[in-house]
Protein backbone atom coordinates (compact mmCIF):
# COMPACT_ATOMS: atom_id res chain seq x y z
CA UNK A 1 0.00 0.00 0.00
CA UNK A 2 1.31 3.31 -0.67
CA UNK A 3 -0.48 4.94 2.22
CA UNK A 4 2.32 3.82 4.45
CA UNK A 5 2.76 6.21 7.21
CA UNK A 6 0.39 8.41 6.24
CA UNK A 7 -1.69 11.79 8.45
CA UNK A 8 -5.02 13.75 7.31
CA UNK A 9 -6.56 16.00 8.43
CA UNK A 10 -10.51 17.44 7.28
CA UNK A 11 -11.53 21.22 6.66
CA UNK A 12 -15.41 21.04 7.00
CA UNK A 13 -17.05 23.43 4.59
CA UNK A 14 -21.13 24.28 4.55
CA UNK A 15 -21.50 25.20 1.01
CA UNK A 16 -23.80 23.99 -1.92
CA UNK A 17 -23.10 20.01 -2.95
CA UNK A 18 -20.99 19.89 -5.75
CA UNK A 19 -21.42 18.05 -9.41
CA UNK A 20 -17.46 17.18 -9.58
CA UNK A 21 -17.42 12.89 -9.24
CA UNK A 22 -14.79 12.61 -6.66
CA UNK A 23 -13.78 9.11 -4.79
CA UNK A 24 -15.98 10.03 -1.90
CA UNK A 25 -19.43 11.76 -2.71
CA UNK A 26 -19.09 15.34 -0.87
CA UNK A 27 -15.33 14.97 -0.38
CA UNK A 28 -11.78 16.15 -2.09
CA UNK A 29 -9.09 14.09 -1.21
CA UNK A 30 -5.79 15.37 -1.84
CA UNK A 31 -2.04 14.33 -1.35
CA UNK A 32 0.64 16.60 0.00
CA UNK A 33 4.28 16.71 1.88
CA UNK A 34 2.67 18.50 4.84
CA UNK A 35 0.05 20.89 5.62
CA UNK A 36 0.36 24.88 5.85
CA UNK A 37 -2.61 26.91 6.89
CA UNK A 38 -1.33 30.37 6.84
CA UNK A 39 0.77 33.06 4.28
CA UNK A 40 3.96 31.95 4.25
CA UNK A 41 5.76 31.80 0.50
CA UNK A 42 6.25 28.40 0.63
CA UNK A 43 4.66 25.62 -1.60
CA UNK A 44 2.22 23.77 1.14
CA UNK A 45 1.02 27.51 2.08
CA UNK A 46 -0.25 27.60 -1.64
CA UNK A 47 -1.55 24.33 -2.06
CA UNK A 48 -3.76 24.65 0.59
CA UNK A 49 -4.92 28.10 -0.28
CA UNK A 50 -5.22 26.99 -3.79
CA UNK A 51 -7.08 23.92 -2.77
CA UNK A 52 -9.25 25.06 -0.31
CA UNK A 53 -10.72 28.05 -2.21
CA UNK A 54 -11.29 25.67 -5.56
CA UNK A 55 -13.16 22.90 -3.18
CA UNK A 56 -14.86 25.22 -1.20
CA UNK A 57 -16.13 27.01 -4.76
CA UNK A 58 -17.45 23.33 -5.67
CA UNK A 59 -19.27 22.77 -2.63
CA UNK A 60 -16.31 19.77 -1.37
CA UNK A 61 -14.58 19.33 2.01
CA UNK A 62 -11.09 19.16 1.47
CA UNK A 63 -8.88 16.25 3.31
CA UNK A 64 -5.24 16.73 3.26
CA UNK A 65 -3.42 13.59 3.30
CA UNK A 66 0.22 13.73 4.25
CA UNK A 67 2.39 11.66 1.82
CA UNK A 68 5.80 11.17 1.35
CA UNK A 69 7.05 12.75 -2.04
CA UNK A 70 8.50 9.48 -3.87
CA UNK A 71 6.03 8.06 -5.96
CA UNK A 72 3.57 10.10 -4.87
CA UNK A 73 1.99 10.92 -8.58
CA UNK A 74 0.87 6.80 -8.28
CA UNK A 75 -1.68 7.69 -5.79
CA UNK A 76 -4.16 9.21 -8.10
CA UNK A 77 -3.76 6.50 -10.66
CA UNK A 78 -4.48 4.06 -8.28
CA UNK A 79 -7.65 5.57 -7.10
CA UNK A 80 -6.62 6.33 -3.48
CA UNK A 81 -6.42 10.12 -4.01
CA UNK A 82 -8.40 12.48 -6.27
CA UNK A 83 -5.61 14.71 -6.54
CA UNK A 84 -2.21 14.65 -5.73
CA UNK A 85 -0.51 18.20 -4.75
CA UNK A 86 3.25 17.85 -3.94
CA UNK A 87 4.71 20.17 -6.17
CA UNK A 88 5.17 17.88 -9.69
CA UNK A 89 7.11 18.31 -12.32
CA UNK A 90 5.22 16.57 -15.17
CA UNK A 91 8.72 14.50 -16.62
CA UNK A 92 8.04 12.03 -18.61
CA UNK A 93 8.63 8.95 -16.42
CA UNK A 94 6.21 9.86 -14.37
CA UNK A 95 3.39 9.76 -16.81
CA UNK A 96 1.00 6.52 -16.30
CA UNK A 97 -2.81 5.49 -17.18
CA UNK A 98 -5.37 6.48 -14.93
CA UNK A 99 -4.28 10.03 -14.23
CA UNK A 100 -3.79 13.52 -15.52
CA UNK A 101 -1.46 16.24 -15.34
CA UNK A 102 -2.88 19.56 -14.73
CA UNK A 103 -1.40 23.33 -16.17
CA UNK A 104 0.92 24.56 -14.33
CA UNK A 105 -0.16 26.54 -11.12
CA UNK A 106 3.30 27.92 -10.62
CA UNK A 107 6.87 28.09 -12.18
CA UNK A 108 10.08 26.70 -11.35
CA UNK A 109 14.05 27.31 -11.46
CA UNK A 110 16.61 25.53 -9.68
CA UNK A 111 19.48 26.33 -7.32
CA UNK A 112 21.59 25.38 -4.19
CA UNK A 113 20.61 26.47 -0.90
CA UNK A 114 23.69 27.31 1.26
CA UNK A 115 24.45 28.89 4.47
CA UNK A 116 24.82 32.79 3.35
CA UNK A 117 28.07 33.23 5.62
CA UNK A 118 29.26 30.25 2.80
CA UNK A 119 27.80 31.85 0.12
CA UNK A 120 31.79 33.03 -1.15
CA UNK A 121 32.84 29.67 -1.25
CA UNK A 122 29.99 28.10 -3.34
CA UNK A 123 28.58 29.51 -6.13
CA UNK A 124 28.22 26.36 -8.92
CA UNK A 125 28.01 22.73 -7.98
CA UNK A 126 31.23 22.35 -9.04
CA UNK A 127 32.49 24.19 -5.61
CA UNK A 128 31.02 20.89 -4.02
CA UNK A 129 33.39 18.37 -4.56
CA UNK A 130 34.70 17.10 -1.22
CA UNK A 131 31.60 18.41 0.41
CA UNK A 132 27.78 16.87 0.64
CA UNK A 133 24.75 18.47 -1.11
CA UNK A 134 20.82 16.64 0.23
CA UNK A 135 17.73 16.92 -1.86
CA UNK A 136 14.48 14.64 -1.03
CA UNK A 137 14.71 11.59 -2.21
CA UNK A 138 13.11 10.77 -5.79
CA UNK A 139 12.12 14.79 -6.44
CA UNK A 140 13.45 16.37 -9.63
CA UNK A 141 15.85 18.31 -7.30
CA UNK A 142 17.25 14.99 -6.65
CA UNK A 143 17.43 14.14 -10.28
CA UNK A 144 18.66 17.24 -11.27
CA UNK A 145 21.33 16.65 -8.39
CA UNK A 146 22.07 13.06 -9.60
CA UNK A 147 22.71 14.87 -12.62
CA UNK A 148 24.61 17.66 -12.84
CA UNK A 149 26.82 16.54 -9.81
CA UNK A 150 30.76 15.77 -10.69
CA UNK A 151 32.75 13.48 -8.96
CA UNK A 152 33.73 14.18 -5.63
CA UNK A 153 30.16 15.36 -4.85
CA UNK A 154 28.26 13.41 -1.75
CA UNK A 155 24.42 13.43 -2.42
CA UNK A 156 22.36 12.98 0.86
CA UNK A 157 18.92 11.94 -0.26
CA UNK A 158 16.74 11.69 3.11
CA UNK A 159 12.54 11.17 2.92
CA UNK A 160 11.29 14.43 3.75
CA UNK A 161 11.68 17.86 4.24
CA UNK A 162 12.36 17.83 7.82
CA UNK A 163 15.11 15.70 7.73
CA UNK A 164 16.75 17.45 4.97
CA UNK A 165 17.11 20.75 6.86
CA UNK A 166 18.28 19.08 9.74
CA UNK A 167 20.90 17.60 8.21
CA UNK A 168 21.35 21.37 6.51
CA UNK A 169 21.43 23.34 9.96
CA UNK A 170 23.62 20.30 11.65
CA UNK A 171 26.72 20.82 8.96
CA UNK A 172 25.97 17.98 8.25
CA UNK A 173 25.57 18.71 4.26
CA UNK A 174 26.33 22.08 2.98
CA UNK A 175 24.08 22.15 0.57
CA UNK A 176 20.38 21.99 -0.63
CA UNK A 177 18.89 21.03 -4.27
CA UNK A 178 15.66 22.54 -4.28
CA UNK A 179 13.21 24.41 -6.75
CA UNK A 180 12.27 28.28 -6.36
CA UNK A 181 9.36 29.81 -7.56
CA UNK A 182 9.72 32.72 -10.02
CA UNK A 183 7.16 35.57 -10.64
CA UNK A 184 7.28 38.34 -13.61
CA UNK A 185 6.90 41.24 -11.15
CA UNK A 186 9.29 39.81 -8.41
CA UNK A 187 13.01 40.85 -8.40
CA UNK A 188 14.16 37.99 -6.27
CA UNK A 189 12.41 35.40 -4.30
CA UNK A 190 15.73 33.25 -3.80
CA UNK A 191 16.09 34.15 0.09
CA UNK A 192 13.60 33.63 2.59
CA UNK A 193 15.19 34.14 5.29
CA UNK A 194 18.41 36.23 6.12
CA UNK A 195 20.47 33.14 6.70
CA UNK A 196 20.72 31.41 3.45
CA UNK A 197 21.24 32.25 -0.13
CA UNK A 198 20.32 30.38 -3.38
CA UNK A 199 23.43 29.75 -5.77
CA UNK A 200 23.46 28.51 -9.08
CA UNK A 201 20.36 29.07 -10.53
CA UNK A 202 19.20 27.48 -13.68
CA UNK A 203 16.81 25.39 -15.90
CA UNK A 204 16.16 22.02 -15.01
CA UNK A 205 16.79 21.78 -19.00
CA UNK A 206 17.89 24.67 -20.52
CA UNK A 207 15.76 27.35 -21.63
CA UNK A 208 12.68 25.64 -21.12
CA UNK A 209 10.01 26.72 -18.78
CA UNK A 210 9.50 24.34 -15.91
CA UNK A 211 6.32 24.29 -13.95
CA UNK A 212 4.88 22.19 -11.28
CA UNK A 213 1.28 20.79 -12.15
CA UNK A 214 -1.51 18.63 -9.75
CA UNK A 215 -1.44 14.72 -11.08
CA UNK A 216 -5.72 14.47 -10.58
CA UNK A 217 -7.43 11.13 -10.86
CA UNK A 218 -9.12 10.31 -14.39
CA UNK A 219 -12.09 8.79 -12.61
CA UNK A 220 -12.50 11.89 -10.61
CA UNK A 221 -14.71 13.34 -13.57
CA UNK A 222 -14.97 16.97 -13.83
CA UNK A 223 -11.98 17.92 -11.37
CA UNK A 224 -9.07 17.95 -13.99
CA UNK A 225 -10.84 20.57 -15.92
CA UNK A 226 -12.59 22.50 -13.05
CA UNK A 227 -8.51 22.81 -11.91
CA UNK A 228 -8.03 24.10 -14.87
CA UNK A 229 -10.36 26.70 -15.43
CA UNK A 230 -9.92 27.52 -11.77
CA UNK A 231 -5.95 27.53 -12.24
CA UNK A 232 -6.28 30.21 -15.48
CA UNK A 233 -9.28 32.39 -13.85
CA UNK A 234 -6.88 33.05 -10.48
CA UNK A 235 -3.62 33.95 -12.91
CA UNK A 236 -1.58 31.27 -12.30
CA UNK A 237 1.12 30.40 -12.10
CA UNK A 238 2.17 34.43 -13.07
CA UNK A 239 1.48 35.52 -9.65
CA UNK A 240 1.45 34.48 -5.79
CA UNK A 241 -1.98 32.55 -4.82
């Protein structure tokens, strides 16, 4: 089963009954790596804001299942989730029967995270070598990583988040492969915080857009292009949700 150490939690919403066919009558079902309820700029903060207006708009409560990010696209193809919302880049081996890929809510570049008072001694991946860089394992930050990498490069690939920035604010790797999210009217949104910095910055393949997308169940009739509409009448992915 791939609901292996898995946490949800319910939002309860009195609203009209919706005509979207979802897996339980009255109920949207959705994957993530962990729940956010409030404005922060990170990626769960905008699922669930994203999520929770569209379902409450079609009359749904929204469950947020916690899943771990490997694999996860597999969970709306096999008709456990309706959709699955843990920031996907639609690459080609991850395509299968029995689900879609939706537009893209937002867009993508790439970079290392490092400690800011570091940020002299790496600027490319190739400043790496003798040192460790972590990414989640199976994300396209870890395949980018696998990569792009040269010899002499350590790649820690823990489960989750959590463990990833542990392992960043320990020492014990120096670096993080992660995705950013890019806006036109925003100057920089590569530091969040005042202690780390974002170095090499690119495409995940050159000068092609990259964009993360919900995988939504094909039996879940109605959703993939209620997403849709719902994705291009809010202006994503060209601004903040």
């Amino acid at each position: 089963m791939l609901y292996n150490q898995i946490s949800a939690i319910s939002y309860q919403q009195i609203v009209p009954m919706s005509s979207l066919q979802t897996l339980e009558k009255g109920k949207l079902k959705v994957g993530v790596t962990g729940i956010c309820t409030d404005d922060s700029p990170h990626h769960n903060c905008w699922v669930y804001k994203i999520l929770s207006n569209f379902a409450q708009m079609h009359g749904l409560e929204l469950e947020l299942v916690v899943v771990p990010f490997d694999n996860s696209w597999k969970l709306a193809a096999y008709d456990q989730l309706d959709i699955v919302a843990t920031g996907i880049t639609p690459l080609p081996e991850r395509a299968l029967s029995g689900a879609s890929n939706s537009d893209h809510y937002s867009i993508v570049k790439r970079g290392l995270r490092v400690h800011k008072d570091e940020a002299a001694k790496f600027s490319t991946i190739h400043d790496f070598v003798g040192y460790r860089v972590g990414a989640v394992k199976g994300m396209t930050s870890h395949k980018d990583l696998l990569r792009r990498a040269p010899p002499g490069v350590e790649i820690v690939a823990p489960d989750t988040w959590e463990e990833l920035y542990e392992l960043f604010r320990s020492g014990y790797i120096q670096g993080i492969a992660e995705g950013f999210y890019v806006f036109p009217d925003d100057d920089d949104l590569n530091d969040y915080d005042d202690l780390t910095k974002m170095v090499d910055v690119h495409d995940l393949f050159p000068s092609e857009i990259e964009g993360n997308t919900f995988v939504v169940r094909d039996q879940s009739l109605g959703v993939l292009e209620a997403l849709n509409r719902y994705i291009h009448e809010s202006g994503l992915p060209n601004r903040r949700p």
